[in-house]
Protein backbone atom coordinates (compact mmCIF):
# COMPACT_ATOMS: atom_id res chain seq x y z
CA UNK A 1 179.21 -27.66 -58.38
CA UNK A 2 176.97 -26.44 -60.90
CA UNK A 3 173.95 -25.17 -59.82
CA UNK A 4 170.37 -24.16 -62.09
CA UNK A 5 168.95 -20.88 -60.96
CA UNK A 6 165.25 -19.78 -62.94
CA UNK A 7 164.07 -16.18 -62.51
CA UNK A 8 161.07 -15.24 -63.26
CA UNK A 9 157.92 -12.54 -62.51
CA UNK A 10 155.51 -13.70 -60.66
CA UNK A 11 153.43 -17.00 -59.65
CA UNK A 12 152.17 -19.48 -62.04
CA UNK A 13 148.11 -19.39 -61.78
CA UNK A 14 147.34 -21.98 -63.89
CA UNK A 15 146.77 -24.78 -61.95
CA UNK A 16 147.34 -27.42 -64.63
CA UNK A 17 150.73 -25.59 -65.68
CA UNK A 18 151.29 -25.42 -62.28
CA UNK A 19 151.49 -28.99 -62.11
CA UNK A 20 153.45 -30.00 -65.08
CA UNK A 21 156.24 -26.90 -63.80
CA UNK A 22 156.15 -28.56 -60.70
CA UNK A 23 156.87 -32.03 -62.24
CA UNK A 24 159.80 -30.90 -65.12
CA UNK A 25 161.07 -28.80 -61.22
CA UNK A 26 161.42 -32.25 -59.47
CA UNK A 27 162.70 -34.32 -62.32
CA UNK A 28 165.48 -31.81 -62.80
CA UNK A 29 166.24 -31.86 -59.06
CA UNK A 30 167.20 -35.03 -58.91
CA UNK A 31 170.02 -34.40 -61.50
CA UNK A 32 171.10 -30.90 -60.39
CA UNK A 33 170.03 -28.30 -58.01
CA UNK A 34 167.70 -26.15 -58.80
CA UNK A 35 166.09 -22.90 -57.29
CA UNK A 36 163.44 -21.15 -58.77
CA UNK A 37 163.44 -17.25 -57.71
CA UNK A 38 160.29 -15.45 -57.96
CA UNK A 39 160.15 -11.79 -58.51
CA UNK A 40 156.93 -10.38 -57.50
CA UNK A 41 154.55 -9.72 -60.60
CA UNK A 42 153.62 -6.06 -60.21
CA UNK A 43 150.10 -5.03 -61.54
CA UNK A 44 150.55 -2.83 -64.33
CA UNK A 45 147.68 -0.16 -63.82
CA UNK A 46 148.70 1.85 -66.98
CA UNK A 47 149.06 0.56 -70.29
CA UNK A 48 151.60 3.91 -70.75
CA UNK A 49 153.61 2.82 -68.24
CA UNK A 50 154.88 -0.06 -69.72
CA UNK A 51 158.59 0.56 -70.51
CA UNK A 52 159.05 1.87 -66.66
CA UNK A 53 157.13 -1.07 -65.75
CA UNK A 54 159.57 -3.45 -67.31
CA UNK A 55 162.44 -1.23 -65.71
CA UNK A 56 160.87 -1.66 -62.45
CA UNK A 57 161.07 -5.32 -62.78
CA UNK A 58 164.31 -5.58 -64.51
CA UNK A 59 165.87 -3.92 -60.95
CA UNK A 60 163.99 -6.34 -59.31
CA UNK A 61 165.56 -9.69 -61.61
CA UNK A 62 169.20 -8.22 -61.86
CA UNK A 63 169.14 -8.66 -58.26
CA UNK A 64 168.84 -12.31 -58.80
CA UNK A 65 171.67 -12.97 -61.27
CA UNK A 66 173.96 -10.98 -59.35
CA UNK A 67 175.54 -14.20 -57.71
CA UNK A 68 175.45 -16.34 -61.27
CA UNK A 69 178.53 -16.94 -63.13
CA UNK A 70 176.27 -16.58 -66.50
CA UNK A 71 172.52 -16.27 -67.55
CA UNK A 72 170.54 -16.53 -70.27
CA UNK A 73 167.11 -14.08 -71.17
CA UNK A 74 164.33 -15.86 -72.96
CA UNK A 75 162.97 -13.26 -74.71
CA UNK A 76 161.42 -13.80 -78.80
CA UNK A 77 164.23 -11.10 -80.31
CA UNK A 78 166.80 -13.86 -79.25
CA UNK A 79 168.60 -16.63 -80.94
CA UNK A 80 166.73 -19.60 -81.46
CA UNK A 81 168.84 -22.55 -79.86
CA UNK A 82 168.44 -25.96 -80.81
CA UNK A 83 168.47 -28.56 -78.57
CA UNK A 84 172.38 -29.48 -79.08
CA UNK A 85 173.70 -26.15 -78.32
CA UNK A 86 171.20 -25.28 -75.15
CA UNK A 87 173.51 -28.82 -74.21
CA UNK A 88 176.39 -27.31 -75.12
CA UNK A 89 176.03 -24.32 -72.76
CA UNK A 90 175.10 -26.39 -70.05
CA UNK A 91 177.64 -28.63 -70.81
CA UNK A 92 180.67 -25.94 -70.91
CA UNK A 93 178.48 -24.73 -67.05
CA UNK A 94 179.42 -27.70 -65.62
CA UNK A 95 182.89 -28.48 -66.57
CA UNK A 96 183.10 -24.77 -65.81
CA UNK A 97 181.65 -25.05 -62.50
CA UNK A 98 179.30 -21.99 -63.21
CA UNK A 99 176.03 -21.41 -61.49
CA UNK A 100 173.58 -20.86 -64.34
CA UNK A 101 170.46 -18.62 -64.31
CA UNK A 102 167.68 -18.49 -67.15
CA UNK A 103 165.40 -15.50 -66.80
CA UNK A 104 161.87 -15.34 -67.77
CA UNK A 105 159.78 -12.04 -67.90
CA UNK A 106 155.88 -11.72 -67.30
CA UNK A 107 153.19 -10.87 -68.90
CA UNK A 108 154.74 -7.87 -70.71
CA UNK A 109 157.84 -9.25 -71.00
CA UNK A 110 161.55 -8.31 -70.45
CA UNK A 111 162.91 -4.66 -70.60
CA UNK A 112 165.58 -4.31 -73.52
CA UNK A 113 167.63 -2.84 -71.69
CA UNK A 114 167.77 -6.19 -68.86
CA UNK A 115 168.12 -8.15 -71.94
CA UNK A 116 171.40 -6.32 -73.53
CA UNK A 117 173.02 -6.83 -70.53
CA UNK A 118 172.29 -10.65 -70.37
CA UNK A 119 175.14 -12.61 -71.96
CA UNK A 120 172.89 -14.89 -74.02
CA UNK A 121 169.41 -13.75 -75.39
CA UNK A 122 167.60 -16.50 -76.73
CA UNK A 123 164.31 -17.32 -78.36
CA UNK A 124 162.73 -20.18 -76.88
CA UNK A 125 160.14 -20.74 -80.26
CA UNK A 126 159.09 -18.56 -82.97
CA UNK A 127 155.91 -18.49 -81.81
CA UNK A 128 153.51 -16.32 -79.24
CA UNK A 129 152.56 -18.20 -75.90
CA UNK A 130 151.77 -17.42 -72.59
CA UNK A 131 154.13 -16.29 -70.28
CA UNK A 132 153.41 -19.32 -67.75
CA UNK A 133 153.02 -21.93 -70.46
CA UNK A 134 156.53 -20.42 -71.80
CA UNK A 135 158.06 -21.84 -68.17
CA UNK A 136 156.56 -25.10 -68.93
CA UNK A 137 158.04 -25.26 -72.29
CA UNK A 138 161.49 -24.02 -71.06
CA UNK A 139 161.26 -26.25 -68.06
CA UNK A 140 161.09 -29.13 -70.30
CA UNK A 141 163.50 -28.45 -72.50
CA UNK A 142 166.09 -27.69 -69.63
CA UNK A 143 164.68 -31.73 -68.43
CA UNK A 144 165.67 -33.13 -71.94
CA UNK A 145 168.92 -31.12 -72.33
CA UNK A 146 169.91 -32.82 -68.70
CA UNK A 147 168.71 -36.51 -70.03
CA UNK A 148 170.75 -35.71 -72.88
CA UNK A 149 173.88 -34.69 -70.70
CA UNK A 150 173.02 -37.86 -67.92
CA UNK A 151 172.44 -40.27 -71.08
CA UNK A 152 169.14 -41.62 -70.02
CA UNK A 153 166.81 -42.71 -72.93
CA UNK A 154 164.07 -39.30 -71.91
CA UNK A 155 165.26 -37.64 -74.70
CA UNK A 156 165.35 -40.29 -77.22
């Protein structure tokens, strides 16, 4: 059965984003299962540091896709997706059987080298937002793409 797996860096701390995650989270659930992974956000205490920073937590999320059949990197350098074919990835994942992962860096992002070796890099918008409101965003999307694939009128 195909499963959803999201990995991302650390908590959400905006409690109103909090809320609408947590609301796209259960909405999704009752379609597929889902599991959120959360990598611990490490504090970076040198803005020099940042590319072994980003390697640091790259170790940290390639442990989580280890056990997915595929995964996709959010990261802006990516392809931009439309709705249809983020449906027709999920759509080949579940006649596939494939458990799914969509990773999600923090506040400074993905490393480039975590992101070559994802098999699908895309760009969720051409545009600059927060790291947390970018889970809300994506979190949405991944509820329409399911109404889509279940029929319901959500998407319409």
């Amino acid at each position: 059965m195909t499963r959803l797996v999201i990995v991302w860096v650390g908590p959400i701390r905006s409690r109103p984003i909090q809320a609408l995650a947590a609301d796209y989270l259960q909405r999704i659930r009752r379609w597929v299962p889902c599991e959120v992974r959360e990598v611990p956000e490490r504090p970076l205490r040198d803005p020099h540091q940042q590319a072994a920073h980003r390697r640091a937590e790259a170790a940290a999320l390639r442990a989580h896709v280890r056990d997915l059949d595929t995964w996709v990197v959010l990261t802006p350098s990516g392809e931009a997706w439309s709705t249809e074919r983020w449906l027709q990835w999920w759509t080949t994942a579940v006649t596939q059987g494939w458990r799914v992962g969509v990773v999600l860096g923090g506040p400074i992002g993905l490393s480039p080298e975590l992101e070559q070796e994802a098999p699908y890099r895309v760009a969720l918008a051409p545009i600059t937002m927060s790291h947390e409101m970018t889970r809300a965003v994506f979190l949405e999307l991944m509820y329409r793409i399911l109404s889509l694939w279940k029929g319901t009128p959500y998407a319409k």
